[in-house]
Structure formats: structure tokens, C-alpha cells
PDB file of N, CA and C in Angstrom:
ATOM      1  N   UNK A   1      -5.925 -24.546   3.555  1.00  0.00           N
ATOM      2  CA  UNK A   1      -6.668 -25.194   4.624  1.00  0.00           C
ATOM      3  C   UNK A   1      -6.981 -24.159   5.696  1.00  0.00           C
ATOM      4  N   UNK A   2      -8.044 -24.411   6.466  1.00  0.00           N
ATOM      5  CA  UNK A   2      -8.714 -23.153   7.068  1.00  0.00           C
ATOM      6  C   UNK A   2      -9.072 -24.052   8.085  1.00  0.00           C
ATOM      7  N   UNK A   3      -8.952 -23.493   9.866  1.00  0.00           N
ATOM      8  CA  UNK A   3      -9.407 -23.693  10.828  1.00  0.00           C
ATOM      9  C   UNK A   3     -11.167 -23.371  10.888  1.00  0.00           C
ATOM     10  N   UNK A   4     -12.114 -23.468  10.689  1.00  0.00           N
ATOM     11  CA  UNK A   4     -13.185 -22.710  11.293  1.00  0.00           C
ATOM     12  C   UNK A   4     -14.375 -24.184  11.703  1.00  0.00           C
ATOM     13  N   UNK A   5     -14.574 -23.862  12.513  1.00  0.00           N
ATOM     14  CA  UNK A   5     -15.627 -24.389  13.766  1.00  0.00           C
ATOM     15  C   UNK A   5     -17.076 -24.151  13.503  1.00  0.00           C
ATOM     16  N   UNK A   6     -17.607 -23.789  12.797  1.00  0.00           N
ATOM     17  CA  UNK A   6     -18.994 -23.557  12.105  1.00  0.00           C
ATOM     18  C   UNK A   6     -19.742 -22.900  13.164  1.00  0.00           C
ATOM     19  N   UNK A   7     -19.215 -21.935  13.854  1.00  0.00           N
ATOM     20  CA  UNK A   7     -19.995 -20.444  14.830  1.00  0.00           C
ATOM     21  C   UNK A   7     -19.349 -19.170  14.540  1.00  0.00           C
ATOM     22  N   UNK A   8     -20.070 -18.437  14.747  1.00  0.00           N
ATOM     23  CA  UNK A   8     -19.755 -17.086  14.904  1.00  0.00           C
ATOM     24  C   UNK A   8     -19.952 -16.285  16.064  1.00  0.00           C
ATOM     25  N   UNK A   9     -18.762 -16.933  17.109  1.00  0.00           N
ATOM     26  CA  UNK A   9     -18.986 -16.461  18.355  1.00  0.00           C
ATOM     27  C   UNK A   9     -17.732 -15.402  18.673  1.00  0.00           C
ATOM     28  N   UNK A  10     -17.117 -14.903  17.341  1.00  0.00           N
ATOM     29  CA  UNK A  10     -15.865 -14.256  17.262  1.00  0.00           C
ATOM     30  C   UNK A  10     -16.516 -13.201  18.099  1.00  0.00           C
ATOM     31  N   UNK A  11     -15.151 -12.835  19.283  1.00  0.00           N
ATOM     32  CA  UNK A  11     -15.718 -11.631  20.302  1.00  0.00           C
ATOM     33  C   UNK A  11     -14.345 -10.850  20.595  1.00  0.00           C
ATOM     34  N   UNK A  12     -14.125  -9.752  21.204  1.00  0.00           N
ATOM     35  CA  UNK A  12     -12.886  -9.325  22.012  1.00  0.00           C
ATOM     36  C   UNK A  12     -11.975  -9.807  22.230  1.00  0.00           C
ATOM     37  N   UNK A  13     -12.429 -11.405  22.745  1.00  0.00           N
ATOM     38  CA  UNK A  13     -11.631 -12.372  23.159  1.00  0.00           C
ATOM     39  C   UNK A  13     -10.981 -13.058  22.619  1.00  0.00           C
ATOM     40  N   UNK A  14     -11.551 -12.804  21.016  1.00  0.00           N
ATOM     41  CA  UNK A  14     -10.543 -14.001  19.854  1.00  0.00           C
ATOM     42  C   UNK A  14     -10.521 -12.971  18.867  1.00  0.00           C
ATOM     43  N   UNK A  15     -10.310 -12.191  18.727  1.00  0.00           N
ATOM     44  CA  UNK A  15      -9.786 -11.249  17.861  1.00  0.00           C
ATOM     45  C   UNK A  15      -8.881 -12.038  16.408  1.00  0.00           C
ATOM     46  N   UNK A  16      -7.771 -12.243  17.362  1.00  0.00           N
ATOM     47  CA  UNK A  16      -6.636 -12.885  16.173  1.00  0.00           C
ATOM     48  C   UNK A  16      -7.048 -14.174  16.031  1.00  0.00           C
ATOM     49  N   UNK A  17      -7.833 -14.872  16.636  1.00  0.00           N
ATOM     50  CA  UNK A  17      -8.392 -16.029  15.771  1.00  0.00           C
ATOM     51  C   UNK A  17      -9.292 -15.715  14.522  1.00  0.00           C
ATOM     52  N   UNK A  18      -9.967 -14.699  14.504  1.00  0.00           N
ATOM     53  CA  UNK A  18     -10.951 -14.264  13.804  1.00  0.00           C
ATOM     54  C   UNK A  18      -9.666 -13.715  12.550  1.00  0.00           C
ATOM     55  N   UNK A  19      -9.041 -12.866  12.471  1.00  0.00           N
ATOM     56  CA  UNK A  19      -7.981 -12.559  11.508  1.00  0.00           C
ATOM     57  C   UNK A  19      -6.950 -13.989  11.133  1.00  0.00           C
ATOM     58  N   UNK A  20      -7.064 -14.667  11.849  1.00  0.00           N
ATOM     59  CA  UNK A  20      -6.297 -15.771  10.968  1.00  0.00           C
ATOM     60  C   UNK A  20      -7.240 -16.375   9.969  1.00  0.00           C
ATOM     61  N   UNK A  21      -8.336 -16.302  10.112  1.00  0.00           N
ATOM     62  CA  UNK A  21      -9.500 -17.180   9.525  1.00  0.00           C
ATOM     63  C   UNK A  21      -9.683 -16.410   8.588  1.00  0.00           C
ATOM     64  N   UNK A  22     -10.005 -15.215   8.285  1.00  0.00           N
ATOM     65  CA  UNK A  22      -9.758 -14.234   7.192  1.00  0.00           C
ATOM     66  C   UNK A  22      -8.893 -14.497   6.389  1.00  0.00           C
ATOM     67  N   UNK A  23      -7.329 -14.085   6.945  1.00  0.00           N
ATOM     68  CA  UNK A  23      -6.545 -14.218   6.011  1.00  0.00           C
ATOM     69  C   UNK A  23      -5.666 -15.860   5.407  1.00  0.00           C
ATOM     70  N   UNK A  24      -6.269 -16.783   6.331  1.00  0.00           N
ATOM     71  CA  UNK A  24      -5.339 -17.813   5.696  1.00  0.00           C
ATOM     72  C   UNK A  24      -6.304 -18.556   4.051  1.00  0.00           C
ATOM     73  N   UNK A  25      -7.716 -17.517   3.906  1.00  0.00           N
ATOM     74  CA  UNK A  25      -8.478 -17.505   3.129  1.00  0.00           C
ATOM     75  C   UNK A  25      -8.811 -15.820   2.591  1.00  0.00           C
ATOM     76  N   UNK A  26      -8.125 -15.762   2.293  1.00  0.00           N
ATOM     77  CA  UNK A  26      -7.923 -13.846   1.889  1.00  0.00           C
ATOM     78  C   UNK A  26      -8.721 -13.742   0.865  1.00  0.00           C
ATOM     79  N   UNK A  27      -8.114 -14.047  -0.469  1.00  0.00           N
ATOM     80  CA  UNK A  27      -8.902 -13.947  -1.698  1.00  0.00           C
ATOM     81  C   UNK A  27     -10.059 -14.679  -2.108  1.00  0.00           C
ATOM     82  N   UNK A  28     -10.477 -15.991  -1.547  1.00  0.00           N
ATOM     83  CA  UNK A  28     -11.547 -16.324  -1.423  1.00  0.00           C
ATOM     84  C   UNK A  28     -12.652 -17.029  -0.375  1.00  0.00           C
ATOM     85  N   UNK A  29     -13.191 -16.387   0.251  1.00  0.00           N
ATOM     86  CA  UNK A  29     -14.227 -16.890   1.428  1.00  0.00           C
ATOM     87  C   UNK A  29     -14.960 -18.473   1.159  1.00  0.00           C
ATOM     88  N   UNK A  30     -14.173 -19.196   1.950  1.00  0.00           N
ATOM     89  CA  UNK A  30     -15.206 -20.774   1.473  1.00  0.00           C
ATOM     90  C   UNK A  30     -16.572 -20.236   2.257  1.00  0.00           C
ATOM     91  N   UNK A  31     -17.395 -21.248   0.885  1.00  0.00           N
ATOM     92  CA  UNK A  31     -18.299 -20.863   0.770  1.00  0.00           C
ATOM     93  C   UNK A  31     -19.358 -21.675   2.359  1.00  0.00           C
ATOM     94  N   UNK A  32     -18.951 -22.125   2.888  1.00  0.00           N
ATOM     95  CA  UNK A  32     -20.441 -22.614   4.344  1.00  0.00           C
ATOM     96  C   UNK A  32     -19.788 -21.598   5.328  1.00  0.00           C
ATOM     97  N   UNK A  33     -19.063 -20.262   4.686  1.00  0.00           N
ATOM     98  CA  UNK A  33     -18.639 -19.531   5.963  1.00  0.00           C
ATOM     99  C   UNK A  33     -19.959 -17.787   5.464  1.00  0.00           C
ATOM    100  N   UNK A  34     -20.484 -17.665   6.712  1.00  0.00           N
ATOM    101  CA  UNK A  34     -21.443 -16.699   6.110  1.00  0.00           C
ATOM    102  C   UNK A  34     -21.068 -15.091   6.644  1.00  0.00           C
ATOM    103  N   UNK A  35     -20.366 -14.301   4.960  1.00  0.00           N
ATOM    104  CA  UNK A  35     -19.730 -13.305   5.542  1.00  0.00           C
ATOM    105  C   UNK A  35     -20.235 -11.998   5.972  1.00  0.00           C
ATOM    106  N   UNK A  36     -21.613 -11.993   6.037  1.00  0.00           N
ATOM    107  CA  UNK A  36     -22.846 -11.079   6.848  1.00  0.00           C
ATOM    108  C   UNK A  36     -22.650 -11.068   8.186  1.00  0.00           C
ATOM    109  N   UNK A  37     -22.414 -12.435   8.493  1.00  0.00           N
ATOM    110  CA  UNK A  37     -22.272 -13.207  10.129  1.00  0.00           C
ATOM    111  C   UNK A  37     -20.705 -12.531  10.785  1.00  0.00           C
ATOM    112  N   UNK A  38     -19.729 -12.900   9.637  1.00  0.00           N
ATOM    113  CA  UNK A  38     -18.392 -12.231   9.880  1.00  0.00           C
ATOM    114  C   UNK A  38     -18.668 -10.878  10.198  1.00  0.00           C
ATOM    115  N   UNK A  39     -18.701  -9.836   9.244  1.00  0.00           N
ATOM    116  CA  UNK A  39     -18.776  -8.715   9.287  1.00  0.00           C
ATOM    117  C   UNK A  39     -19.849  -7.938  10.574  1.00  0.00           C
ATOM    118  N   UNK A  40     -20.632  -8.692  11.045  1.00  0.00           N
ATOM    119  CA  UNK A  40     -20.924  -8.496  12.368  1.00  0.00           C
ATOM    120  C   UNK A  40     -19.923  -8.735  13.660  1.00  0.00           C
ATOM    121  N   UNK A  41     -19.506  -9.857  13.371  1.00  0.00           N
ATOM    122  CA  UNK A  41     -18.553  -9.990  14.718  1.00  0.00           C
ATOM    123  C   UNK A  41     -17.354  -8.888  14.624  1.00  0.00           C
ATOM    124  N   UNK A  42     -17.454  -8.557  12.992  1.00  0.00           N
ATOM    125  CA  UNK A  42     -16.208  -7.717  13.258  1.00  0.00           C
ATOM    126  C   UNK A  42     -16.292  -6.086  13.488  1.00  0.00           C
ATOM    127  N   UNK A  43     -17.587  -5.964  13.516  1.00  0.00           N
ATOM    128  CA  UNK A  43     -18.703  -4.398  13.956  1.00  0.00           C
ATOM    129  C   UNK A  43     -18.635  -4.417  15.322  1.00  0.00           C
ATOM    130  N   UNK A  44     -18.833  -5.909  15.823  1.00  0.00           N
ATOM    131  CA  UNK A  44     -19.007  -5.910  17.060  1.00  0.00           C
ATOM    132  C   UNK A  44     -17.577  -5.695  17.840  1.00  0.00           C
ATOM    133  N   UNK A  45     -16.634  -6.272  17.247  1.00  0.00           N
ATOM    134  CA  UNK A  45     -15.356  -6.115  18.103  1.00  0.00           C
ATOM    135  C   UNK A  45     -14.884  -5.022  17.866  1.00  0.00           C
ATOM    136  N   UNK A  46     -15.253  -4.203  17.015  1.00  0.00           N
ATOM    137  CA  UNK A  46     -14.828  -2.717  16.534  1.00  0.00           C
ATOM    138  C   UNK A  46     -15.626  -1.839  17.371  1.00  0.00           C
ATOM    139  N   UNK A  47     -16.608  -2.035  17.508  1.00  0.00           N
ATOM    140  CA  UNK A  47     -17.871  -1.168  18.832  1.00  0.00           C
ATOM    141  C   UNK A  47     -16.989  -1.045  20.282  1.00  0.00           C
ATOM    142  N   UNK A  48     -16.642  -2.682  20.378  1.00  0.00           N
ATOM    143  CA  UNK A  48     -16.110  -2.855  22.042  1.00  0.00           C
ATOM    144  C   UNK A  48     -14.590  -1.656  22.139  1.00  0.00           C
ATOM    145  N   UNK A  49     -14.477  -1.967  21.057  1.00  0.00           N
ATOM    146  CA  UNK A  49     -12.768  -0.746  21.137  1.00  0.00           C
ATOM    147  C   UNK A  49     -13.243   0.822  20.907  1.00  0.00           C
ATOM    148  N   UNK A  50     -14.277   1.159  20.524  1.00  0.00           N
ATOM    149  CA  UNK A  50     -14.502   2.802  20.238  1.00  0.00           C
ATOM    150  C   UNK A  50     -15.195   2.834  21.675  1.00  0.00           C
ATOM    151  N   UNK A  51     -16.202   2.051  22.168  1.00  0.00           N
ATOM    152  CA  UNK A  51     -16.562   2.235  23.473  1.00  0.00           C
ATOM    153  C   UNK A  51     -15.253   2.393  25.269  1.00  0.00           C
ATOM    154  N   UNK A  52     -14.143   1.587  24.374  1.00  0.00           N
ATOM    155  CA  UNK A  52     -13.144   2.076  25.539  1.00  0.00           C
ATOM    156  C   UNK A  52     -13.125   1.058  26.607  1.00  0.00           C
ATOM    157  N   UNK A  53     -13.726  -0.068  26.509  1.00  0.00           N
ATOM    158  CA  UNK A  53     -13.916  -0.456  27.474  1.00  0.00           C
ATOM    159  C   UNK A  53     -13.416  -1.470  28.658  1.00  0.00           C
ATOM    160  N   UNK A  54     -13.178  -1.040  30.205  1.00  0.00           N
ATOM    161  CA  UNK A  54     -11.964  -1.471  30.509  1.00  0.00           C
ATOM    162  C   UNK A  54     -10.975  -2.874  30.878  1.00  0.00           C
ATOM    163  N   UNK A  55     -12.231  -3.458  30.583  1.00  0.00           N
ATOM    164  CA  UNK A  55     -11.527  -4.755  30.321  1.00  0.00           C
ATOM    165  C   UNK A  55     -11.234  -5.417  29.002  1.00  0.00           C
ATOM    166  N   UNK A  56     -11.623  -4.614  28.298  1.00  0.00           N
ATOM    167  CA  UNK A  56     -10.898  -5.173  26.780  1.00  0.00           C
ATOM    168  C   UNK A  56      -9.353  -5.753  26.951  1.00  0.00           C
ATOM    169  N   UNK A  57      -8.980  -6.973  26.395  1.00  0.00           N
ATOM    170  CA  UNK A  57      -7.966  -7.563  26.630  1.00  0.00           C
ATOM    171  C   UNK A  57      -6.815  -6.975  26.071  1.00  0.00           C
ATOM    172  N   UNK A  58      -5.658  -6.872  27.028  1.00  0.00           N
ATOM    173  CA  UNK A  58      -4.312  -6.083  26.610  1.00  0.00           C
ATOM    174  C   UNK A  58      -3.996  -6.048  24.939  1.00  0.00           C
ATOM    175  N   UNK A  59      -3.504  -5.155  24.376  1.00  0.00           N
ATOM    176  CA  UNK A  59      -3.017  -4.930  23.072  1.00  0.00           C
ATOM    177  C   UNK A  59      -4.454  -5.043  22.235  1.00  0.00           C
ATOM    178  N   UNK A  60      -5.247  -5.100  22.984  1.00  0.00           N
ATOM    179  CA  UNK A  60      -6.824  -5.000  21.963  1.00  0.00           C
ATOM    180  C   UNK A  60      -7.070  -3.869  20.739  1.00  0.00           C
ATOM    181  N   UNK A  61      -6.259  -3.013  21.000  1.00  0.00           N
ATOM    182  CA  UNK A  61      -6.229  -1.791  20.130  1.00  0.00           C
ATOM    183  C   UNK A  61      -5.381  -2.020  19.002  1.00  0.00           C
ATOM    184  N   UNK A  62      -4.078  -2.873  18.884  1.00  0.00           N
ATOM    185  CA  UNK A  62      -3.552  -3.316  17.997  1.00  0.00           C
ATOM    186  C   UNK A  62      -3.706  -4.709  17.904  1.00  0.00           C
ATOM    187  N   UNK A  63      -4.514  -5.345  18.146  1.00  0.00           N
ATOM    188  CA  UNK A  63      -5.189  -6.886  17.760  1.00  0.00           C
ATOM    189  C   UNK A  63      -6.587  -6.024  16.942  1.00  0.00           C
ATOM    190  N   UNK A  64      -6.937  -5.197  17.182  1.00  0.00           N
ATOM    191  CA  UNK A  64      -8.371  -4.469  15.962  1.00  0.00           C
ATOM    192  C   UNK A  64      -7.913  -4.314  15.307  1.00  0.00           C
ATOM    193  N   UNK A  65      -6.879  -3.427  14.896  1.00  0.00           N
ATOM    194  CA  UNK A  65      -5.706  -2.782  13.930  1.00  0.00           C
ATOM    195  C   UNK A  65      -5.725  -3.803  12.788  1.00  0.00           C
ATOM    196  N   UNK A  66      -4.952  -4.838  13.197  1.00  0.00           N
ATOM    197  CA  UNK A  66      -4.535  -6.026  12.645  1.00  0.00           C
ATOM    198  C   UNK A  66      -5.749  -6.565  11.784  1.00  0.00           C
ATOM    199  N   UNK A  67      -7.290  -7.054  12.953  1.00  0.00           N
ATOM    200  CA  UNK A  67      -8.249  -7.341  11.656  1.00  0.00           C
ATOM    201  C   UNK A  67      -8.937  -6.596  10.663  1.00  0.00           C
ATOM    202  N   UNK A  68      -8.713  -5.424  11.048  1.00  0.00           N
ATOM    203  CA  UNK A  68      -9.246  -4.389  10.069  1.00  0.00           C
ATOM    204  C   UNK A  68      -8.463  -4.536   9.025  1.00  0.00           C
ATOM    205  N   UNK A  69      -7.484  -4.303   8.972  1.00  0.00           N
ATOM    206  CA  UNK A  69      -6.751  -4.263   7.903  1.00  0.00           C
ATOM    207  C   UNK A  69      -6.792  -5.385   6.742  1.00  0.00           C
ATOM    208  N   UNK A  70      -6.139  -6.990   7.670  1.00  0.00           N
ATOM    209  CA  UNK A  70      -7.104  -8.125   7.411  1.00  0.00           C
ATOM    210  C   UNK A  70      -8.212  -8.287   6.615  1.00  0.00           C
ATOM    211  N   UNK A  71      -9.366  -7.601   7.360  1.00  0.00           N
ATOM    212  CA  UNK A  71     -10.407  -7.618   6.546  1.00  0.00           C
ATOM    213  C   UNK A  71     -10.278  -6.915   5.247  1.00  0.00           C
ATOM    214  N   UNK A  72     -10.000  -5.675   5.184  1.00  0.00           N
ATOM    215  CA  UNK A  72      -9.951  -4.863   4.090  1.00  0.00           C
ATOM    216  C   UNK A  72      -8.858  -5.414   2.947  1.00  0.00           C
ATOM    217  N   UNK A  73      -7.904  -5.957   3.171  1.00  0.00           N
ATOM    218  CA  UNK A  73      -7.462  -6.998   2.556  1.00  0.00           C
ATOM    219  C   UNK A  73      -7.934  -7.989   1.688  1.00  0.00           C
ATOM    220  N   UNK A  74      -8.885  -8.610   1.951  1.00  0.00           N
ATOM    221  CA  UNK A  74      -9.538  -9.829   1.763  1.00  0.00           C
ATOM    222  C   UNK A  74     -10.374  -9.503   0.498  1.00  0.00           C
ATOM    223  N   UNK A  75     -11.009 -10.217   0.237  1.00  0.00           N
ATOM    224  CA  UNK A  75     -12.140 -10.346  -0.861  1.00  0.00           C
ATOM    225  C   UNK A  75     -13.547 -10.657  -0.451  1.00  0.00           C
ATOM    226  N   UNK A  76     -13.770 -10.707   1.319  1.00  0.00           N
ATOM    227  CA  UNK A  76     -14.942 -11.464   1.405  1.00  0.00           C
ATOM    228  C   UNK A  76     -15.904 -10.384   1.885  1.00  0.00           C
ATOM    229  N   UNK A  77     -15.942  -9.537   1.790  1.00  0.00           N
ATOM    230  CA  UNK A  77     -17.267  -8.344   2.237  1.00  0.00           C
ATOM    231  C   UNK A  77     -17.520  -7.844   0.983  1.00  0.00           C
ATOM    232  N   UNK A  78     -18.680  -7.118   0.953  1.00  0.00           N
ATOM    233  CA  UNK A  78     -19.526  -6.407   0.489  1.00  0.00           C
ATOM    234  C   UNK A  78     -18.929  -4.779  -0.063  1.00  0.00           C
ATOM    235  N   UNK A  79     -19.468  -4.343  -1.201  1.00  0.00           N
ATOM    236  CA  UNK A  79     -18.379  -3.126  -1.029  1.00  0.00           C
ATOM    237  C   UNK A  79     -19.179  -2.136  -0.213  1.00  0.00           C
ATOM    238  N   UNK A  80     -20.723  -2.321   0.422  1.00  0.00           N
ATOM    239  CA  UNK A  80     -21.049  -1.664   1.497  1.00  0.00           C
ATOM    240  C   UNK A  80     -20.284  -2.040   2.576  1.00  0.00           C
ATOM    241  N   UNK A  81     -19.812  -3.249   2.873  1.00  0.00           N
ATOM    242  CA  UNK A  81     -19.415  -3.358   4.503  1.00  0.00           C
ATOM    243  C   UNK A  81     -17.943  -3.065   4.391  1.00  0.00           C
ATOM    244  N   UNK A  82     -16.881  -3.585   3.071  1.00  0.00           N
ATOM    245  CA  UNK A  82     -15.949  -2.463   2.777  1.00  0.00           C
ATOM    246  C   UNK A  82     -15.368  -1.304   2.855  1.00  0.00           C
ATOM    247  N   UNK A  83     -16.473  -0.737   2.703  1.00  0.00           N
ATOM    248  CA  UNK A  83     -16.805   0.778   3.163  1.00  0.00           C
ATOM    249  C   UNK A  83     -17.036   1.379   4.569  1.00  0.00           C
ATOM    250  N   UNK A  84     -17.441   0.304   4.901  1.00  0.00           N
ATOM    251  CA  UNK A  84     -17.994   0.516   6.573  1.00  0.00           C
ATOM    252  C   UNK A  84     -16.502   0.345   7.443  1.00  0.00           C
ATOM    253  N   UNK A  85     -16.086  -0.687   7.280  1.00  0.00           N
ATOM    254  CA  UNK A  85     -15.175  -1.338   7.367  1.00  0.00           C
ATOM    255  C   UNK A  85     -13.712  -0.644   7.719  1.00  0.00           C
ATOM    256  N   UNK A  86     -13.748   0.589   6.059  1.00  0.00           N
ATOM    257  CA  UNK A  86     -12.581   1.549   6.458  1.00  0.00           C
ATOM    258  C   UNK A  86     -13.128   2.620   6.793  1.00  0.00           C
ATOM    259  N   UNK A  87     -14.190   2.641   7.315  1.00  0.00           N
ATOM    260  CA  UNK A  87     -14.800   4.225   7.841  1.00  0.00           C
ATOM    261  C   UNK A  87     -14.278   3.767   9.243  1.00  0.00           C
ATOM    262  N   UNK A  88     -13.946   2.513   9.817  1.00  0.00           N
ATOM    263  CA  UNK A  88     -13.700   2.157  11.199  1.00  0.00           C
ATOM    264  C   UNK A  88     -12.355   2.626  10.932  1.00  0.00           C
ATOM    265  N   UNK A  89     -11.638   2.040  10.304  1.00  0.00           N
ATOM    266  CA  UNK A  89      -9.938   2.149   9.918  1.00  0.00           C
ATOM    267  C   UNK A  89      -9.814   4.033  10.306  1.00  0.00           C
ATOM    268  N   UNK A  90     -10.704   4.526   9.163  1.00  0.00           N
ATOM    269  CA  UNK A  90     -10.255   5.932   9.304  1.00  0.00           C
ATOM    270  C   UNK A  90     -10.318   6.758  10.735  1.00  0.00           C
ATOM    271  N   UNK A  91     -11.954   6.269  11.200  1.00  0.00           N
ATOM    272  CA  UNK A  91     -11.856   7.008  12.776  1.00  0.00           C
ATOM    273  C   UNK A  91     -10.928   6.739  13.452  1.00  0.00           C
ATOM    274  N   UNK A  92     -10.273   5.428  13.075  1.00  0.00           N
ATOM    275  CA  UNK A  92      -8.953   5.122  14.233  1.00  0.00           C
ATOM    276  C   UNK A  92      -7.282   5.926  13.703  1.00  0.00           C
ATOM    277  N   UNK A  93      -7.712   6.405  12.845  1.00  0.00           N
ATOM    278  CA  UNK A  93      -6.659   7.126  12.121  1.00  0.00           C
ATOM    279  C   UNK A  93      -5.233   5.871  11.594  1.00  0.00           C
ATOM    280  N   UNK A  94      -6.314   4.987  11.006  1.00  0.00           N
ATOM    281  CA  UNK A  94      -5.348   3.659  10.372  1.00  0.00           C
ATOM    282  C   UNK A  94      -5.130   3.584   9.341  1.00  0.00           C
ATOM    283  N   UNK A  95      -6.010   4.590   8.286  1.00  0.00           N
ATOM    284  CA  UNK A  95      -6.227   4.889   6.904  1.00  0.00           C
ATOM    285  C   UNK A  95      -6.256   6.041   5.887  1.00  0.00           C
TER     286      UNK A  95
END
């Protein structure tokens, strides 16, 4: 069973909501969830942490950590955004 709310307004601010939703569905992405849409929010919350920026919410650097990994975990991306995905992991020296 899976929490999700039918938006993709995952931001900075919900980080670990966004990684629970991933993983309490790891190996397979239900299908009215659109994982193009995911993998943006999760570019986007990965942008806000390489940009530094200073109100990013406390432990934000290990709340990214966490969905990256999460993600790369999972089964629901692309093996382009896969790829993309741990090219973030690696600049952060997570991989």
C-alpha cells in the first residue's frame, strides 16, 4: 500500500516523503504514478543541494543522500535517468 496524492509537487521540503513513496513501492512503480514526473522532482531537489542554497532545510544533504540511493534502488527509472541519477550520487561522492 502506497501513500501518493496524485501531484508532483515533491520539493526540498518533502524530500523523505518523496523516498518513502519510492521505496514502500521499490520494485514496482504503480502504474497512474508518472516516473518522468518523479525523476524531475528528483533533478530538481538534487539541483537545490549542488546550488548550496541557504535555506535548504536542516540535514537536506543527508535527506538527498537517502533518495538517491532510494531511487537507484528501485526499479522505476529509465536506464538513462539511472544513469543520471548516479552521476548525482557520484558528484556527491556517494558512489
Amino acid at each position: 500500500m502506497y501513500a501518493y496524492g496524485g501531484g508532483y509537487d515533491y520539493n526540498r521540503f518533502s524530500v523523505r516523503k518523496l523516498a518513502k513513496l519510492i521505496c514502500q513501492n521499490l520494485e514496482r512503480r504503480p502504474a497512474e504514478i508518472n516516473a518522468n514526473k518523479i525523476f524531475e522532482c528528483v533533478r530538481n531537489i538534487y539541483v537545490h543541494l549542488k546550488n548550496g542554497y541557504s535555506d535548504n532545510p536542516e540535514h537536506y544533504h543527508i535527506d538527498v543522500r537517502m533518495l538517491l540511493g532510494v531511487c537507484l534502488a528501485s526499479a522505476w527509472f529509465s536506464i538513462k535517468q539511472d544513469s543520471i541519477i548516479r552521476g548525482f550520487a557520484n558528484e556527491q561522492g556517494w558512489v
